[in-house]
C-alpha atoms as a PDB file:
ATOM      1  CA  UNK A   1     -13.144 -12.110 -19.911  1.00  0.00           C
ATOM      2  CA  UNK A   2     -11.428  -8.194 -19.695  1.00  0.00           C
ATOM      3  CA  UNK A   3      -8.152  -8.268 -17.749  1.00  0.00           C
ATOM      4  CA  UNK A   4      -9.709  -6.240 -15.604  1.00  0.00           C
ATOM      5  CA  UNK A   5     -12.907  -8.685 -14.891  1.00  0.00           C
ATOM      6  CA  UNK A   6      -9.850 -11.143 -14.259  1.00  0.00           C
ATOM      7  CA  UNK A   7      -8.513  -8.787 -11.609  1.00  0.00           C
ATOM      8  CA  UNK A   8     -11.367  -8.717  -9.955  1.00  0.00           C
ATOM      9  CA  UNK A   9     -12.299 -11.656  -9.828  1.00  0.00           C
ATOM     10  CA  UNK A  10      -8.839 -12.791  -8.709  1.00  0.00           C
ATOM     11  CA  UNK A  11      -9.411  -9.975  -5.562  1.00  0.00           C
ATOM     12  CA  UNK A  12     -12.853 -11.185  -5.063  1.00  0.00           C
ATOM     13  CA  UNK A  13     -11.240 -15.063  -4.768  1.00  0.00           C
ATOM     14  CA  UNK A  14      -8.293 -13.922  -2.680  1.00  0.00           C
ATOM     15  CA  UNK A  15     -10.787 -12.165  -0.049  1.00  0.00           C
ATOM     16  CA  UNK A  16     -13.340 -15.637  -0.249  1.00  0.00           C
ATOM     17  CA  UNK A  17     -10.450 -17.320   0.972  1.00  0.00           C
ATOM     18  CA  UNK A  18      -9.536 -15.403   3.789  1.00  0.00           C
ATOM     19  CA  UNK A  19      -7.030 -12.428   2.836  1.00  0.00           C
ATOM     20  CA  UNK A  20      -6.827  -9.674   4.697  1.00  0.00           C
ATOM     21  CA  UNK A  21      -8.199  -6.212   2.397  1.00  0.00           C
ATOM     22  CA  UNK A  22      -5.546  -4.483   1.199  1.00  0.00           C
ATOM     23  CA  UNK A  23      -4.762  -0.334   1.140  1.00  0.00           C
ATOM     24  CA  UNK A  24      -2.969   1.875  -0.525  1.00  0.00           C
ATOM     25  CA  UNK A  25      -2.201   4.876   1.749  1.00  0.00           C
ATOM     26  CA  UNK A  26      -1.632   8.330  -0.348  1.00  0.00           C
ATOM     27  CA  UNK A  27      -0.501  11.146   1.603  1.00  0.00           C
ATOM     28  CA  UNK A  28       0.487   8.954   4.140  1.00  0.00           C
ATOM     29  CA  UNK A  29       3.305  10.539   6.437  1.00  0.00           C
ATOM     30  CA  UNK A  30       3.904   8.569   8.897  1.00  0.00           C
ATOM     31  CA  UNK A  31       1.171   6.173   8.751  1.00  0.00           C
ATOM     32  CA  UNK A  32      -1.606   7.678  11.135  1.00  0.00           C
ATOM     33  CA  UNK A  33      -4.208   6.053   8.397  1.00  0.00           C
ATOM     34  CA  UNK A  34      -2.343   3.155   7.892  1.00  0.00           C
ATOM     35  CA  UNK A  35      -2.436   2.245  11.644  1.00  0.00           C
ATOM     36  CA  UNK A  36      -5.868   2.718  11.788  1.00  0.00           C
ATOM     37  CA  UNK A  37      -6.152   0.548   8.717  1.00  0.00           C
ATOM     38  CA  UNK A  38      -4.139  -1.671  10.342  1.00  0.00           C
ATOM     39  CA  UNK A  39      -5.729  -2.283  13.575  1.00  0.00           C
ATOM     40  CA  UNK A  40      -9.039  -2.430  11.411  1.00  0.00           C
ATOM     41  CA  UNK A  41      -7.817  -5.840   9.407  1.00  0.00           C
ATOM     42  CA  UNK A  42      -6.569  -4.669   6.525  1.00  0.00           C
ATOM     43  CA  UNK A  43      -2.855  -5.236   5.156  1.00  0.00           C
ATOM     44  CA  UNK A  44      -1.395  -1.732   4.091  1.00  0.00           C
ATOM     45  CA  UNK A  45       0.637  -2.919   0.491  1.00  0.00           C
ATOM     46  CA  UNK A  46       1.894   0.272   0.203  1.00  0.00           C
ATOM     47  CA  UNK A  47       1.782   4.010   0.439  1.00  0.00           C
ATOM     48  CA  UNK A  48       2.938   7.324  -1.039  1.00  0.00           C
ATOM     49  CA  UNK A  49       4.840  10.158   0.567  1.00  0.00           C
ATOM     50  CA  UNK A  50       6.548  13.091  -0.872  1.00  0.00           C
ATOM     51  CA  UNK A  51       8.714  13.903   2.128  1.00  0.00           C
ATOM     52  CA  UNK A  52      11.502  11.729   2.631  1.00  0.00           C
ATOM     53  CA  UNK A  53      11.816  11.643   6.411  1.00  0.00           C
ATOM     54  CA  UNK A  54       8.083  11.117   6.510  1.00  0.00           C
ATOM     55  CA  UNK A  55       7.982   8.045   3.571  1.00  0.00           C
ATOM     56  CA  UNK A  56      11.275   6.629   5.818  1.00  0.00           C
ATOM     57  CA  UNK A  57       8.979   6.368   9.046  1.00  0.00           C
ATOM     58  CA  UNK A  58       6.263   4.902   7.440  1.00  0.00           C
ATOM     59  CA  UNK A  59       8.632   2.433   5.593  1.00  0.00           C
ATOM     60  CA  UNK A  60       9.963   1.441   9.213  1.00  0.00           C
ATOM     61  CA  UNK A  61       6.773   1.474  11.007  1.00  0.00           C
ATOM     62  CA  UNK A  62       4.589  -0.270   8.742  1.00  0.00           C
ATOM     63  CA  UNK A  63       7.090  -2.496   5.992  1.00  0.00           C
ATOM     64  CA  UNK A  64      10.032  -3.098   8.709  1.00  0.00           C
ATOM     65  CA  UNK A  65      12.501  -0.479   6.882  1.00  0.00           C
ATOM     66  CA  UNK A  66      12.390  -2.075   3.525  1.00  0.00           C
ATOM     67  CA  UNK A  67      13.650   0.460   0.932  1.00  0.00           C
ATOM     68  CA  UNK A  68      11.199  -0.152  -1.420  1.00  0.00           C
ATOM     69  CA  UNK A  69       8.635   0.607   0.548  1.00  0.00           C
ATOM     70  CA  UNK A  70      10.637   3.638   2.329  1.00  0.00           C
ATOM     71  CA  UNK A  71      11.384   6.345  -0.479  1.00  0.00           C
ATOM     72  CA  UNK A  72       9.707   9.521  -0.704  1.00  0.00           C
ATOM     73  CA  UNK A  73       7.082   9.531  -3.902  1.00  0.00           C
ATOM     74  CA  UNK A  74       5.866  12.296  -5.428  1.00  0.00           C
ATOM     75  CA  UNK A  75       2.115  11.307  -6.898  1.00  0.00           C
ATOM     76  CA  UNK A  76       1.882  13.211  -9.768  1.00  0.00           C
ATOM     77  CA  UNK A  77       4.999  10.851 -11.364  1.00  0.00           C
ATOM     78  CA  UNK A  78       4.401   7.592  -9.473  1.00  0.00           C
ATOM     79  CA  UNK A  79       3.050   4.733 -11.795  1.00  0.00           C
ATOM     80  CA  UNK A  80       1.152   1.677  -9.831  1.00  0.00           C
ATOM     81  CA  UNK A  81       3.834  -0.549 -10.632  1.00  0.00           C
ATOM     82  CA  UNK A  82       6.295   1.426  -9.169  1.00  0.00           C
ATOM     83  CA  UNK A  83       4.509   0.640  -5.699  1.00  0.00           C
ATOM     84  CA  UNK A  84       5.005  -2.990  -5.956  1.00  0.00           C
ATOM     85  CA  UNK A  85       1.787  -4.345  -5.173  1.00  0.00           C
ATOM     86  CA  UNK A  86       0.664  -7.610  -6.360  1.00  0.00           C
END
């Protein structure tokens, strides 16, 4: 099996046994999307934000201030690992 048959399969499990979707908000200020995705079920992992104010308020409102989740990004440099989701 591919690693990335593996991954799938390992999202497909995680969502038989009753995990939430999860999101990845880009451009994502100060989480309008993400509420919505929020309210809809889903778990927002993480999210990228080139202004630092904005990426701060989305860090409080939607990770409860954790740093990692509250520093501005710029997309065109951010690697997937760098957004620590699992």
């Amino acid at each position: 099996m591919t690693t990335a048959n593996h991954t799938i399969r390992q999202k497909i499990a995680r969502l038989q046994a009753g995990g939430k979707p999860r999101v990845l908000d880009l451009f994502a200020g100060c989480g309008g999307i993400s509420l919505g995705f929020a309210a809809a079920g889903f778990t927002v992992s993480a999210a990228v934000e080139f202004d630092p104010e904005a990426a701060a308020s989305h860090g409080r409102n939607f990770h409860d201030g954790d740093p990692a989740h509250s520093q501005a990004r710029d997309i065109t440099k951010t690697r997937p690992d760098e957004l620590g989701m699992v």
